[in-house]
C-alpha atoms as a PDB file:
ATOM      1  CA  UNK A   1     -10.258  21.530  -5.508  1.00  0.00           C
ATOM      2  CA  UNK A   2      -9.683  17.579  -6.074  1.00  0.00           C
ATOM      3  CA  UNK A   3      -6.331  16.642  -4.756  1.00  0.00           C
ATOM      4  CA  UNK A   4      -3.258  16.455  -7.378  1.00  0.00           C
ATOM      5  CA  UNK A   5      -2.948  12.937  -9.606  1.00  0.00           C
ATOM      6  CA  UNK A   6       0.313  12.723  -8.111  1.00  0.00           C
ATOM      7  CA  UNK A   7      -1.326  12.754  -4.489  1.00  0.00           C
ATOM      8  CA  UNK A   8      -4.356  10.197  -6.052  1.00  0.00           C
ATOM      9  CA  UNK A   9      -1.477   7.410  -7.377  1.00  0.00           C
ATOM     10  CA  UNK A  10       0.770   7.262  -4.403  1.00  0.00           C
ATOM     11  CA  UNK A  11      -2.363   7.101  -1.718  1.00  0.00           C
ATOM     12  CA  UNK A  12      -3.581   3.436  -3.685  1.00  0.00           C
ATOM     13  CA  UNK A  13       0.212   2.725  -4.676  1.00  0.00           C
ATOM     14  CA  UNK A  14       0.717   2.683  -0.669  1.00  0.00           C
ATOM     15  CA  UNK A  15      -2.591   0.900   0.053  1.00  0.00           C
ATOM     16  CA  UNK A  16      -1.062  -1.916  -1.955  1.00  0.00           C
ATOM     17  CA  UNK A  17       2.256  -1.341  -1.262  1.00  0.00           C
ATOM     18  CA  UNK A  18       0.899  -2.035   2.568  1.00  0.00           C
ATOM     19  CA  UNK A  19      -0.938  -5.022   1.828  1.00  0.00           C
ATOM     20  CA  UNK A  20       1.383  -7.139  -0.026  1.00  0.00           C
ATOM     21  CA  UNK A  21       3.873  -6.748   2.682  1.00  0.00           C
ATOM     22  CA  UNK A  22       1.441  -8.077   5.088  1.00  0.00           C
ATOM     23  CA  UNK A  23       0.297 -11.179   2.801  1.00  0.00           C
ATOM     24  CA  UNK A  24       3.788 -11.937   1.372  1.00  0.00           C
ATOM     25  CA  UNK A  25       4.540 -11.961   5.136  1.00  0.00           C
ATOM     26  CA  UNK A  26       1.528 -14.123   6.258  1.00  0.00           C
ATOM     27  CA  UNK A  27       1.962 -16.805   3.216  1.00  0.00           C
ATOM     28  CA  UNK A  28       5.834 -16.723   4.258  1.00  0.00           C
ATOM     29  CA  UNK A  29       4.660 -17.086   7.352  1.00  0.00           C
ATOM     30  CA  UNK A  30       2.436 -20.415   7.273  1.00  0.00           C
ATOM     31  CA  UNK A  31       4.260 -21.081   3.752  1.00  0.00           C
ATOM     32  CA  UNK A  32       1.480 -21.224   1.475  1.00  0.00           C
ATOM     33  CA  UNK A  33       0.447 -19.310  -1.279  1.00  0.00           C
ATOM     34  CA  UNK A  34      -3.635 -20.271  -1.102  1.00  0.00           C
ATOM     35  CA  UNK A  35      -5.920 -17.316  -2.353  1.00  0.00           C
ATOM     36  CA  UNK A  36      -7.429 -17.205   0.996  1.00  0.00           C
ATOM     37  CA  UNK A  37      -5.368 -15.361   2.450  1.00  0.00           C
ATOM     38  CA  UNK A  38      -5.857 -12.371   0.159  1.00  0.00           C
ATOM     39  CA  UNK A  39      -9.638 -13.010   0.241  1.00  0.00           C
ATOM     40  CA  UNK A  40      -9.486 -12.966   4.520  1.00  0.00           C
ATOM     41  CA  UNK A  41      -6.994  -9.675   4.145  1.00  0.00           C
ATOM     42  CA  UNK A  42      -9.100  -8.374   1.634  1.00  0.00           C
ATOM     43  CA  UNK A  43     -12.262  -8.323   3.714  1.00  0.00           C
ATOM     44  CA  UNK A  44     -10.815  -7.093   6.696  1.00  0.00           C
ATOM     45  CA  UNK A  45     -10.026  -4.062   4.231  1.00  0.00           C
ATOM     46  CA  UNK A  46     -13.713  -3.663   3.547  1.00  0.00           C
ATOM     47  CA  UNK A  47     -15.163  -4.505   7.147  1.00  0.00           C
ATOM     48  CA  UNK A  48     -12.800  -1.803   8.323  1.00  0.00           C
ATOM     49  CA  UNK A  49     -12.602   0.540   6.030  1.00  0.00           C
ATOM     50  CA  UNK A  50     -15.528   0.173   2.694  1.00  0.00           C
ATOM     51  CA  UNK A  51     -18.086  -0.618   5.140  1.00  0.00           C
ATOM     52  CA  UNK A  52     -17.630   2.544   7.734  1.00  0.00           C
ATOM     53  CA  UNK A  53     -16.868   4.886   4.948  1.00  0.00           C
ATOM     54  CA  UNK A  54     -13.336   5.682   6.191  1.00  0.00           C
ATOM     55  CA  UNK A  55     -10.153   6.561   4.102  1.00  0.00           C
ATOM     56  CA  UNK A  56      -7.283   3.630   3.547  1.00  0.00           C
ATOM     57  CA  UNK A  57      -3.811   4.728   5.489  1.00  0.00           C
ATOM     58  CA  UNK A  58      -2.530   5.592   2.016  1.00  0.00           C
ATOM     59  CA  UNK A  59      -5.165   7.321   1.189  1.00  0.00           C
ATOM     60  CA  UNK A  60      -5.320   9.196   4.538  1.00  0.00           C
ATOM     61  CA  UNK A  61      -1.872  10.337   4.377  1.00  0.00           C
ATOM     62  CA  UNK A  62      -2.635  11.975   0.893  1.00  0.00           C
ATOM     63  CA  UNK A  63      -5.304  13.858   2.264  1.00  0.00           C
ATOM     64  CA  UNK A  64      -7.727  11.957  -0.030  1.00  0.00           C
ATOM     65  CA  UNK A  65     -10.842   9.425   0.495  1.00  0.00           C
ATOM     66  CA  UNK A  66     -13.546   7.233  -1.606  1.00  0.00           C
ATOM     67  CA  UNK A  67     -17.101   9.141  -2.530  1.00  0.00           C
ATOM     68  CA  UNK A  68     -19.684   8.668  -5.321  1.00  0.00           C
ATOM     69  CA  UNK A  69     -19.896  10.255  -8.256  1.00  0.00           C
ATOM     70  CA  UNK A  70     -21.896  13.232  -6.725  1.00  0.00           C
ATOM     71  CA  UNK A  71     -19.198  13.640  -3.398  1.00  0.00           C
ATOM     72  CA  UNK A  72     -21.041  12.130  -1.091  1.00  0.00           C
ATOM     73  CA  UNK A  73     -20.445   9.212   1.208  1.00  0.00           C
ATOM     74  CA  UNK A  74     -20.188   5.675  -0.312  1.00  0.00           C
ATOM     75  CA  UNK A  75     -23.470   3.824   0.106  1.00  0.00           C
ATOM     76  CA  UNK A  76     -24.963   0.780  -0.031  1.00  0.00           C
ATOM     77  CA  UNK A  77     -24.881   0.203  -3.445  1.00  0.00           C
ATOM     78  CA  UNK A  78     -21.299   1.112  -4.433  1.00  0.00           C
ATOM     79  CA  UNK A  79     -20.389  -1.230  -0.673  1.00  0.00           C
ATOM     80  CA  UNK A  80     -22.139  -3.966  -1.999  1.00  0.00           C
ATOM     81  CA  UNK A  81     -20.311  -3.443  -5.194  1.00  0.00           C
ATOM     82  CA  UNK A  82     -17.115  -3.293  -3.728  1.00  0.00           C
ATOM     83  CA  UNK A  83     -17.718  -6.028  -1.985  1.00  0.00           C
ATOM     84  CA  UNK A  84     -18.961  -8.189  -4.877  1.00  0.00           C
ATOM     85  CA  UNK A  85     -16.383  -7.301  -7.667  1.00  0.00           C
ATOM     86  CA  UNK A  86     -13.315  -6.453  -5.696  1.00  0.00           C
ATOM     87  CA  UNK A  87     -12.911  -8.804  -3.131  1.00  0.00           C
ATOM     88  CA  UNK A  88     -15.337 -11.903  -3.962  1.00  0.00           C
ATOM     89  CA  UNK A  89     -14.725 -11.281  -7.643  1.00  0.00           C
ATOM     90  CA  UNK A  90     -10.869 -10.960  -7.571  1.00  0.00           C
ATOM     91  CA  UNK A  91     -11.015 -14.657  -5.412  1.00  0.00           C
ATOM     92  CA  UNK A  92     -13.054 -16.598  -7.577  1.00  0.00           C
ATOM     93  CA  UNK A  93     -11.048 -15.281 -10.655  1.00  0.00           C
ATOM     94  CA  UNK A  94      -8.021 -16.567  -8.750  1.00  0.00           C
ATOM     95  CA  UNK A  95      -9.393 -19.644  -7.883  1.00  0.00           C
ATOM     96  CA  UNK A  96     -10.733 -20.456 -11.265  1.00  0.00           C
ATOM     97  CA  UNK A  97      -7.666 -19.391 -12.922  1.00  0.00           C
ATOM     98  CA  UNK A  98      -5.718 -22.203 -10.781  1.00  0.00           C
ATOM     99  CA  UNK A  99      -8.113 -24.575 -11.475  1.00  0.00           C
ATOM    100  CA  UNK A 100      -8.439 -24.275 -15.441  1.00  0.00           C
ATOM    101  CA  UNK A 101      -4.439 -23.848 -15.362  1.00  0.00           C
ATOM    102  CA  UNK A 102      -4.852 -27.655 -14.658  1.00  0.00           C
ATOM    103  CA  UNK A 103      -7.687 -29.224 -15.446  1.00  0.00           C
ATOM    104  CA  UNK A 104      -8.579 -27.313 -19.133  1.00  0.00           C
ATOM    105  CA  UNK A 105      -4.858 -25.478 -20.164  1.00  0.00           C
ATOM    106  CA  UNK A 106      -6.409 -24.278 -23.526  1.00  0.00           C
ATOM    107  CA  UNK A 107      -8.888 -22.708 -21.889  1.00  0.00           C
ATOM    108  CA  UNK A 108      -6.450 -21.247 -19.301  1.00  0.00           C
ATOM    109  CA  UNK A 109      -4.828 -19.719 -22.368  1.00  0.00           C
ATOM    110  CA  UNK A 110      -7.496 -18.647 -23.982  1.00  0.00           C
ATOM    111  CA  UNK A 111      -8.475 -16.342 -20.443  1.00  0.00           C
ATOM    112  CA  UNK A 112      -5.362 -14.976 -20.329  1.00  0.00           C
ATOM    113  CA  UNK A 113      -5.214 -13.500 -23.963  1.00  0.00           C
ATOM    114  CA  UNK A 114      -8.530 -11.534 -22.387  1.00  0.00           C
ATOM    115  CA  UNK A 115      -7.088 -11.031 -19.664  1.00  0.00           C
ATOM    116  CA  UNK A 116      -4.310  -8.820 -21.627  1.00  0.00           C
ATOM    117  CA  UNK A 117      -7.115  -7.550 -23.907  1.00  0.00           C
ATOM    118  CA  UNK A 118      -8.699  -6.184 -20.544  1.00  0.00           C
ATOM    119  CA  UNK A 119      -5.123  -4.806 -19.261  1.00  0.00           C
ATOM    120  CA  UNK A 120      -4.965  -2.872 -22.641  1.00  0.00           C
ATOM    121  CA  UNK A 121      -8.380  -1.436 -21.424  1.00  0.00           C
ATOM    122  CA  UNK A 122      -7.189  -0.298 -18.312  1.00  0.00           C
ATOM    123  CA  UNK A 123      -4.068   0.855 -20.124  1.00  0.00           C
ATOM    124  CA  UNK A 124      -6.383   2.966 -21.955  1.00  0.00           C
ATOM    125  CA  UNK A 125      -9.068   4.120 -18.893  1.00  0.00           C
ATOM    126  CA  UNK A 126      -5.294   5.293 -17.375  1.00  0.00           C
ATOM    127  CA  UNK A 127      -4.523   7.693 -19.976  1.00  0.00           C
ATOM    128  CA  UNK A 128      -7.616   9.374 -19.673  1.00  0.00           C
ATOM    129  CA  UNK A 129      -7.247   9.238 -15.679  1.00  0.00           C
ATOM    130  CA  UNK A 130      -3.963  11.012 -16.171  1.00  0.00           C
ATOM    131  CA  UNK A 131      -5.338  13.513 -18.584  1.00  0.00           C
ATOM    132  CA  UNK A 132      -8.165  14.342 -16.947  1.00  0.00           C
ATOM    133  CA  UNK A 133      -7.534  13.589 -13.192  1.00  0.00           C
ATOM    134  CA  UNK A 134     -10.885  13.957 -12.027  1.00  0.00           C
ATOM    135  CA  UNK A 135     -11.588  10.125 -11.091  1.00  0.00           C
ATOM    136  CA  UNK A 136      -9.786   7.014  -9.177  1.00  0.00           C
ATOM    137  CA  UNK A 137      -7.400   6.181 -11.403  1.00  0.00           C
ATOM    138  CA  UNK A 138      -8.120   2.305 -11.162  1.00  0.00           C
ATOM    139  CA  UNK A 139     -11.061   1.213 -14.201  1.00  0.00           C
ATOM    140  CA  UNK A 140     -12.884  -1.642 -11.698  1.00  0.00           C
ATOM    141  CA  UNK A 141     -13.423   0.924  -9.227  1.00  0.00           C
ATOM    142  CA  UNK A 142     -14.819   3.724 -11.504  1.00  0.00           C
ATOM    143  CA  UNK A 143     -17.056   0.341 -12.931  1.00  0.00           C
ATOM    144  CA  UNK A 144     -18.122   0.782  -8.970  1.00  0.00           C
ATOM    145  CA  UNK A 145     -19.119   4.136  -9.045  1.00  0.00           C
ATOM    146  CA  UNK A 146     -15.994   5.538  -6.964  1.00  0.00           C
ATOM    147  CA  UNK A 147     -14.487   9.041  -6.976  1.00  0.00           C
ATOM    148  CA  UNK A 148     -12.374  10.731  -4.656  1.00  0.00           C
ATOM    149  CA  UNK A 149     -12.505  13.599  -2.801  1.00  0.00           C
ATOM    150  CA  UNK A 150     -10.846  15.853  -0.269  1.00  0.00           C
ATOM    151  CA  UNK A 151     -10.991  15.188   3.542  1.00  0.00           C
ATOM    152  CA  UNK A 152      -9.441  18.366   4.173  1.00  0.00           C
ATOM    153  CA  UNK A 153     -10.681  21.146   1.869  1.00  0.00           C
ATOM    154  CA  UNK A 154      -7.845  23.349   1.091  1.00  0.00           C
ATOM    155  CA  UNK A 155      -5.080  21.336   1.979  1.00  0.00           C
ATOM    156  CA  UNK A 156      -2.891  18.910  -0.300  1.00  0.00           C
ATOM    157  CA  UNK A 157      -2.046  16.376   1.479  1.00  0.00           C
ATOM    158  CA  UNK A 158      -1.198  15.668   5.175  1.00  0.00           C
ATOM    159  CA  UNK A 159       2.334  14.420   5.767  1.00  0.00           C
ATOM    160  CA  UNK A 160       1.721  12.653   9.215  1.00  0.00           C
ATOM    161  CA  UNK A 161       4.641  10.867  10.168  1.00  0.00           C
ATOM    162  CA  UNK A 162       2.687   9.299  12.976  1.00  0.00           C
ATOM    163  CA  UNK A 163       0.367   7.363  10.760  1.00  0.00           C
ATOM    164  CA  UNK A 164       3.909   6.341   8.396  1.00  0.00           C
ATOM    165  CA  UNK A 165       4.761   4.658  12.026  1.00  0.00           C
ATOM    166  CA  UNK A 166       1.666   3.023  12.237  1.00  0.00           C
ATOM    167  CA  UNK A 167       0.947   1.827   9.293  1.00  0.00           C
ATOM    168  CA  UNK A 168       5.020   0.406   8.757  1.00  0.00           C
ATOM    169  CA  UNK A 169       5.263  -0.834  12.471  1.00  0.00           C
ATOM    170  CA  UNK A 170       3.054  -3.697  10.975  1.00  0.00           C
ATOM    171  CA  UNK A 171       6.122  -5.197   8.973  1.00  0.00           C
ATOM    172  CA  UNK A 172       7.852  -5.366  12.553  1.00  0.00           C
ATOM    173  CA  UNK A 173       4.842  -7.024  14.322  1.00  0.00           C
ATOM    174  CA  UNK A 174       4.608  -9.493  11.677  1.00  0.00           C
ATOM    175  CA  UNK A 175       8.697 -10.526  12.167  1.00  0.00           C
ATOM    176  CA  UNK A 176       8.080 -10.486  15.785  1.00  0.00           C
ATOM    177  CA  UNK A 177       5.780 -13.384  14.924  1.00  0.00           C
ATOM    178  CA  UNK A 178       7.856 -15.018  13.217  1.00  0.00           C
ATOM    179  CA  UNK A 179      10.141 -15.074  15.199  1.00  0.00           C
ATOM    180  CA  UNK A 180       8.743 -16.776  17.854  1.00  0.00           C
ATOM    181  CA  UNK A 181       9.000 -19.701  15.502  1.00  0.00           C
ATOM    182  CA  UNK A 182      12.824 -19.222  15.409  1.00  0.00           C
ATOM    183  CA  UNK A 183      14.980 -18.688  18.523  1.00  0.00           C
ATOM    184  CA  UNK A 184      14.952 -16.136  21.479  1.00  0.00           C
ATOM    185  CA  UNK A 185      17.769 -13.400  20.358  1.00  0.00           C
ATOM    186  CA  UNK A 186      15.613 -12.984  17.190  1.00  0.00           C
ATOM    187  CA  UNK A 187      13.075 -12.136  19.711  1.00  0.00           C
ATOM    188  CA  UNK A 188      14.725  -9.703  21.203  1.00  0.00           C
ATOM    189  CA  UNK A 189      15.744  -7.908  18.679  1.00  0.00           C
ATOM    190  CA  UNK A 190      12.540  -7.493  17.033  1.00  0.00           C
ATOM    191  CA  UNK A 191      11.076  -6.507  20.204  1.00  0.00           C
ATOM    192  CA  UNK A 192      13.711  -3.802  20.302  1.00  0.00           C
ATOM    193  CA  UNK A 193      12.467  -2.376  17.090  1.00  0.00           C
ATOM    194  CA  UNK A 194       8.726  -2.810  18.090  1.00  0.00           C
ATOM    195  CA  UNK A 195       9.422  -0.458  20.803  1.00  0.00           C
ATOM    196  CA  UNK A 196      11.530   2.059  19.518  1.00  0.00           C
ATOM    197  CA  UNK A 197       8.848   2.257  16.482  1.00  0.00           C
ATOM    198  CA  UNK A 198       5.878   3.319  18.312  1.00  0.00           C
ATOM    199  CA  UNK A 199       4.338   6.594  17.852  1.00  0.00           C
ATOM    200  CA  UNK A 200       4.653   7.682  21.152  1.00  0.00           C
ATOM    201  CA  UNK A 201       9.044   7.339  21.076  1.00  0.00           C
ATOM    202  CA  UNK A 202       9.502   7.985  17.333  1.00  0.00           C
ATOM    203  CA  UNK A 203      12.312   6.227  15.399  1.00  0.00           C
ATOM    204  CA  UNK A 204      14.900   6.615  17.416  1.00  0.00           C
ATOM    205  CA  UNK A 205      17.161   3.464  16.763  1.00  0.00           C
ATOM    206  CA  UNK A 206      20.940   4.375  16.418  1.00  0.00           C
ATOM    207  CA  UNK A 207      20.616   7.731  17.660  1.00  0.00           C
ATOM    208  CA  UNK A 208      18.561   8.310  14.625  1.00  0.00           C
ATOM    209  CA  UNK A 209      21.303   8.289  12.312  1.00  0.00           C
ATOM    210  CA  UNK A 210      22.725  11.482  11.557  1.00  0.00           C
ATOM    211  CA  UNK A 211      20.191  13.981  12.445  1.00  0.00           C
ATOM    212  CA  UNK A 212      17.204  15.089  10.727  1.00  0.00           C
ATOM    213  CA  UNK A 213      15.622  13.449   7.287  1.00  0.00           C
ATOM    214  CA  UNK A 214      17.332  15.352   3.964  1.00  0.00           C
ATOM    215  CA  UNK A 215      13.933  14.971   2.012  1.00  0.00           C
ATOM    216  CA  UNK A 216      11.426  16.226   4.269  1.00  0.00           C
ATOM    217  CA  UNK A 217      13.661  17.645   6.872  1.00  0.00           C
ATOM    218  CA  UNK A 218      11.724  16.093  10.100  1.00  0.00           C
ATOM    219  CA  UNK A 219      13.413  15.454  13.217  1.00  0.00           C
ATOM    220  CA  UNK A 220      12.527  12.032  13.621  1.00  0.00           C
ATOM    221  CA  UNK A 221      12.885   9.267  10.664  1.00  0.00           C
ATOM    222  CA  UNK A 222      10.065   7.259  10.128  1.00  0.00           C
ATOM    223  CA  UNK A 223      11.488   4.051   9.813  1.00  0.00           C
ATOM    224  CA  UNK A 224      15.075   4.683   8.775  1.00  0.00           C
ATOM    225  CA  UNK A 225      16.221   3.256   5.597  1.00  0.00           C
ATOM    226  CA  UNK A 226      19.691   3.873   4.303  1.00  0.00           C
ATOM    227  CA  UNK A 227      21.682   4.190   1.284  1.00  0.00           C
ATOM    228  CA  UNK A 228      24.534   1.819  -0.075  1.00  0.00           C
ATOM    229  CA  UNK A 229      27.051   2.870  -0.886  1.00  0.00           C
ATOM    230  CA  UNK A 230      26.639   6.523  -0.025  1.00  0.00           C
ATOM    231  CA  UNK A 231      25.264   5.430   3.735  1.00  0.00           C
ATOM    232  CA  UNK A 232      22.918   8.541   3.529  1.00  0.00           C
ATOM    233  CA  UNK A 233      19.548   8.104   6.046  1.00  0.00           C
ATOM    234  CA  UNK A 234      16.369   8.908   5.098  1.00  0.00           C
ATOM    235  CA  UNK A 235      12.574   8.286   6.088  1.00  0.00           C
ATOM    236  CA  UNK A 236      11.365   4.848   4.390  1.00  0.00           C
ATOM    237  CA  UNK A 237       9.416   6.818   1.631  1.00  0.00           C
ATOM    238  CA  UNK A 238      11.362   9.625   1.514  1.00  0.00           C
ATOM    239  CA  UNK A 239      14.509   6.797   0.811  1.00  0.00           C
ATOM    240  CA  UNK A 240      11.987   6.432  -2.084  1.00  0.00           C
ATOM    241  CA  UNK A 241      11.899   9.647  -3.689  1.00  0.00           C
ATOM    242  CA  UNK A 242      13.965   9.271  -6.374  1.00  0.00           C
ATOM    243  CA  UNK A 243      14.321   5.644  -8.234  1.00  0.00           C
ATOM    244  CA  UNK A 244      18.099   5.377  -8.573  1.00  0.00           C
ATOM    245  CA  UNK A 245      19.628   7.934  -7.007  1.00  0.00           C
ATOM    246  CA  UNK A 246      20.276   9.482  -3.472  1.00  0.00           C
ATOM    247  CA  UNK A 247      17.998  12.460  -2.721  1.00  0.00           C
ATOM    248  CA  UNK A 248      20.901  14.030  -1.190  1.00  0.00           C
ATOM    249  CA  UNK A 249      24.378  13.571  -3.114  1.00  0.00           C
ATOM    250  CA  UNK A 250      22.383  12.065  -6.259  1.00  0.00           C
ATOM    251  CA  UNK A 251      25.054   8.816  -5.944  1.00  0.00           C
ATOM    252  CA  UNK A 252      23.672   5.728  -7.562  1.00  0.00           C
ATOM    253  CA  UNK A 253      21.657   3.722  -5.247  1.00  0.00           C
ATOM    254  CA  UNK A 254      23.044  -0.063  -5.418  1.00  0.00           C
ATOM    255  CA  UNK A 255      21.149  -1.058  -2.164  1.00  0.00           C
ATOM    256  CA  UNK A 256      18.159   0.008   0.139  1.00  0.00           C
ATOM    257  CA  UNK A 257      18.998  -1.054   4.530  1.00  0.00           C
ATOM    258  CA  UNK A 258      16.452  -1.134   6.347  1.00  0.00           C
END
């Protein structure tokens, strides 16, 4: 049985999620704001993971992973595809978006009243995803030929705190980085985090903050986040489990720590 819609949203919403930390990082990095730099991230997506017919981190955590339309593994055609429409594609659009924004302004206008024409369509394409929830609940990649499927047959979703490390530890390499650009004590303190986030040692910064995680009741926080003003500690996404309020005295949330 296909995994839930719930399960299907939050494995792309973390893809992304993922991603635009690492390019907001990178452009405030080398402060620029060029296209390139999604193009060059959003290759390294395919090479690693379209092209070998692996699942995304999000994606993996959900217990979920790209097929075709029959179930089977992606091949060339919907690769090619992906590679065409999703990361060329989205580029050039880009790219010719900044240019006309310039050079021809009327017709810069003109695209973007399509351009909101088309986000009415995926409006629509969404309503039936959520409906139905049979299909990838993005309309370029249905265009593709995309579905999803189970990795793990009769199991929801695979909560693996490990890969959570993994795939967040890359917000503390990328300040580590930066750093280096700054002075030494920023340095050090970054390297602090770096080692205390590795899989192998847990989260275990400030005596892990009050015990075990409310939400999903593991020993050791992935990446602990707290609460103002209630100073609650959770896991990073299980700090995101409700929008507003804390998960565990339901107190307004006014600020996110990290």
């Amino acid at each position: 049985m296909l995994n839930s819609r719930i399960c299907q949203i939050e494995g792309l919403l973390i893809d992304s999620e993922i991603k635009t930390i690492f390019v907001e990082q990178i452009k405030d990095l080398f402060k620029t704001n060029i296209p390139e730099v999604d193009l060059i991230f959003d290759f390294l997506y395919f090479r690693q993971r379209i092209a070998k017919d692996k699942p995304l981190p999000g994606q993996e955590l959900q217990n979920i992973q790209f097929c075709t339309q029959l179930g089977e593994g992606l091949g060339k055609r919907e690769k090619i595809l992906y590679l065409l429409i999703i990361v060329l594609g989205r580029y050039l659009y880009t790219r010719i978006l900044l240019f006309l924004e310039v050079k021809q302004p009327n017709i810069y206008k003109k695209i973007k009243k399509l351009e909101f024409l088309f986000q009415l369509l995926r409006f629509g394409y969404s309503l039936k995803f959520i409906a139905q929830g049979q299909m990838v609940n993005t309309l370029e990649l249905f265009l593709i030929g995309f579905q999803i499927k189970q990795i793990k047959e009769n199991q929801t979703r695979e909560l693996d705190f490990e890969l959570l490390n993994r795939t967040l530890i890359w917000g503390v390499i990328n300040k580590l980085f930066q750093s280096l650009l700054f002075s030494s004590s920023y340095l050090v303190n970054y390297c602090k985090q770096l080692f205390f986030m590795t899989s192998f040692l847990g989260t275990l910064q400030n005596g892990n903050e009050n015990g075990a995680c409310f939400v999903c009741n593991s020993a050791i926080k992935a990446m602990i986040t707290r609460l103002e003003p209630c100073n609650h500690t959770f896991c990073y996404y299980c700090s995101k489990s409700k929008i507003d309020k804390c998960p565990q005295c339901n107190q307004q949330i006014e600020q996110f720590i990290y």
